[in-house]
Protein backbone atom coordinates (compact mmCIF):
# COMPACT_ATOMS: atom_id res chain seq x y z
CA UNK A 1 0.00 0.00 0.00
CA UNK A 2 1.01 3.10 -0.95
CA UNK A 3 1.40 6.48 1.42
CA UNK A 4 -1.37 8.71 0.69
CA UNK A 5 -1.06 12.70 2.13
CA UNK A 6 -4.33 14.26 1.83
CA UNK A 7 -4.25 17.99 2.96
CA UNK A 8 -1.36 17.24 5.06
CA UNK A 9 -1.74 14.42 6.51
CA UNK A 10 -0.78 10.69 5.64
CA UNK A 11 -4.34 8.99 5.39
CA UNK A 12 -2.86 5.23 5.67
CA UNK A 13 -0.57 6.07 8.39
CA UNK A 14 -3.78 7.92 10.26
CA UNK A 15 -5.93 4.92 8.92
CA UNK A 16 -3.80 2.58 10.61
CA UNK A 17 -3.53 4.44 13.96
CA UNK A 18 -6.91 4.45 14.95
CA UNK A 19 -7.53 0.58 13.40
CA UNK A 20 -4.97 -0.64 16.09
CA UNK A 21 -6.93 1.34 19.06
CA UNK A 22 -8.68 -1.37 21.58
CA UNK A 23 -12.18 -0.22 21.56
CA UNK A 24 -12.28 -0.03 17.69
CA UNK A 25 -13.52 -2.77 15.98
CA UNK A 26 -13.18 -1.49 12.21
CA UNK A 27 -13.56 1.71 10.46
CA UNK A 28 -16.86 2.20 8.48
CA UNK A 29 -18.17 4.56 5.91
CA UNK A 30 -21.99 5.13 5.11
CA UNK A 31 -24.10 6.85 7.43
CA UNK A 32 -24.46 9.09 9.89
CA UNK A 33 -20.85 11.04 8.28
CA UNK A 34 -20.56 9.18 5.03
CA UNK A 35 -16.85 9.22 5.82
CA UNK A 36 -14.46 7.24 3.39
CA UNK A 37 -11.31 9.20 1.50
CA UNK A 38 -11.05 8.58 -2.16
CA UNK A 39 -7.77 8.19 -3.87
CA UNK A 40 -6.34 6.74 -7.16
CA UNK A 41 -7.44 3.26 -7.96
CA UNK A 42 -8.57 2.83 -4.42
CA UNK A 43 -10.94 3.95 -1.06
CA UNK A 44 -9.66 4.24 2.54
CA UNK A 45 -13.12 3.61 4.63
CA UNK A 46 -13.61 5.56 7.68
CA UNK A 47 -11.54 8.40 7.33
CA UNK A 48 -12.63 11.91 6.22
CA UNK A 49 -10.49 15.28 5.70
CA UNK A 50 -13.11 18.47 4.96
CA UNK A 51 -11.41 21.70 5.24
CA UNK A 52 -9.50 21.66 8.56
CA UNK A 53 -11.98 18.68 10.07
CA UNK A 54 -10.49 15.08 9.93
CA UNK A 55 -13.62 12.82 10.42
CA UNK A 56 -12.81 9.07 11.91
CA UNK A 57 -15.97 7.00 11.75
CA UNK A 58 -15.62 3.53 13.81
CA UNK A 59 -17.69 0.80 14.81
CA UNK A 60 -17.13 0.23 18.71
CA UNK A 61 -16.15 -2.82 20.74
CA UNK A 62 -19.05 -3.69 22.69
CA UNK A 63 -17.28 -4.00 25.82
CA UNK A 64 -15.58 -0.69 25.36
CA UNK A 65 -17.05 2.23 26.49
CA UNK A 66 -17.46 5.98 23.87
CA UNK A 67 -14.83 7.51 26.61
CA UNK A 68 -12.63 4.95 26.25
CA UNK A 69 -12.50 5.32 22.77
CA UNK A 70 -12.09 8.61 22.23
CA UNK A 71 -9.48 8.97 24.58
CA UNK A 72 -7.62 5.96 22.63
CA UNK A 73 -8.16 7.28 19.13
CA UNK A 74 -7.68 10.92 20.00
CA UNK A 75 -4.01 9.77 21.34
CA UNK A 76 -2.98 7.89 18.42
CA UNK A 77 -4.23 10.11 15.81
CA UNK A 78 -3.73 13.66 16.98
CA UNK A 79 -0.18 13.61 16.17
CA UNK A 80 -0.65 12.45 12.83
CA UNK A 81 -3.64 14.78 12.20
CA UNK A 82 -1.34 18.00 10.82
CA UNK A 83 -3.42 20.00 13.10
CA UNK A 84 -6.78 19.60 11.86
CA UNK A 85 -9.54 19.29 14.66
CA UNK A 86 -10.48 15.46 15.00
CA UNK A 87 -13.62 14.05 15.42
CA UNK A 88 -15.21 10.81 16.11
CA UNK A 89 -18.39 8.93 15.16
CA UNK A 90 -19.48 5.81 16.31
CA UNK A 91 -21.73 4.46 13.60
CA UNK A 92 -22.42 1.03 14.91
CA UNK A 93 -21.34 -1.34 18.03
CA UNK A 94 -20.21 -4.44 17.65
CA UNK A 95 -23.07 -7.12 18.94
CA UNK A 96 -22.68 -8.39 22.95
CA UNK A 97 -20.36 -12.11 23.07
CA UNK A 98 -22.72 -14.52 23.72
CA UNK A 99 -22.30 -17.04 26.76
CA UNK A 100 -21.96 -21.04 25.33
């Protein structure tokens, strides 16, 4: 995979930051933010740069809580964000473990 800089900032390297955060279970595009970046011959889902906004939609652990997560993504990401304000939008939680 190839580095892509969008605006300033390295959307793989960002990408890749919040993937590896504990209470995120994958990035996701669609609704509520519609957030995916579109580059050459390919899509990096979950990530959004508008003006000086960088948008990170997620879809949460279920046995993570939202302050857990945005502490944990806003860490990893920040310094990677080129100092665009970052925010987060759970669009789904993953479904409870089930006892067996």
């Amino acid at each position: 995979m190839t580095d892509a800089m969008v605006d300033g900032v390295d959307i793989d390297k960002l990408a890749a930051a919040a993937e590896d955060c504990p209470a995120v279970d994958a990035l996701v595009e669609g609704p509520p933010a519609m957030a995916a970046t579109y580059l050459p011959r390919r899509r990096v889902t979950g990530i959004r740069i508008e003006d000086d906004v960088v948008t990170i939609q997620v879809r949460l652990r279920w046995e993570s809580t939202v302050g857990q997560l945005a502490r944990q993504v806003w860490s990893a990401v920040r310094p990677l964000a080129g100092g665009h304000r970052v925010d987060i939008v759970v669009a789904d939680i993953t479904a409870p473990a089930t006892g067996g």
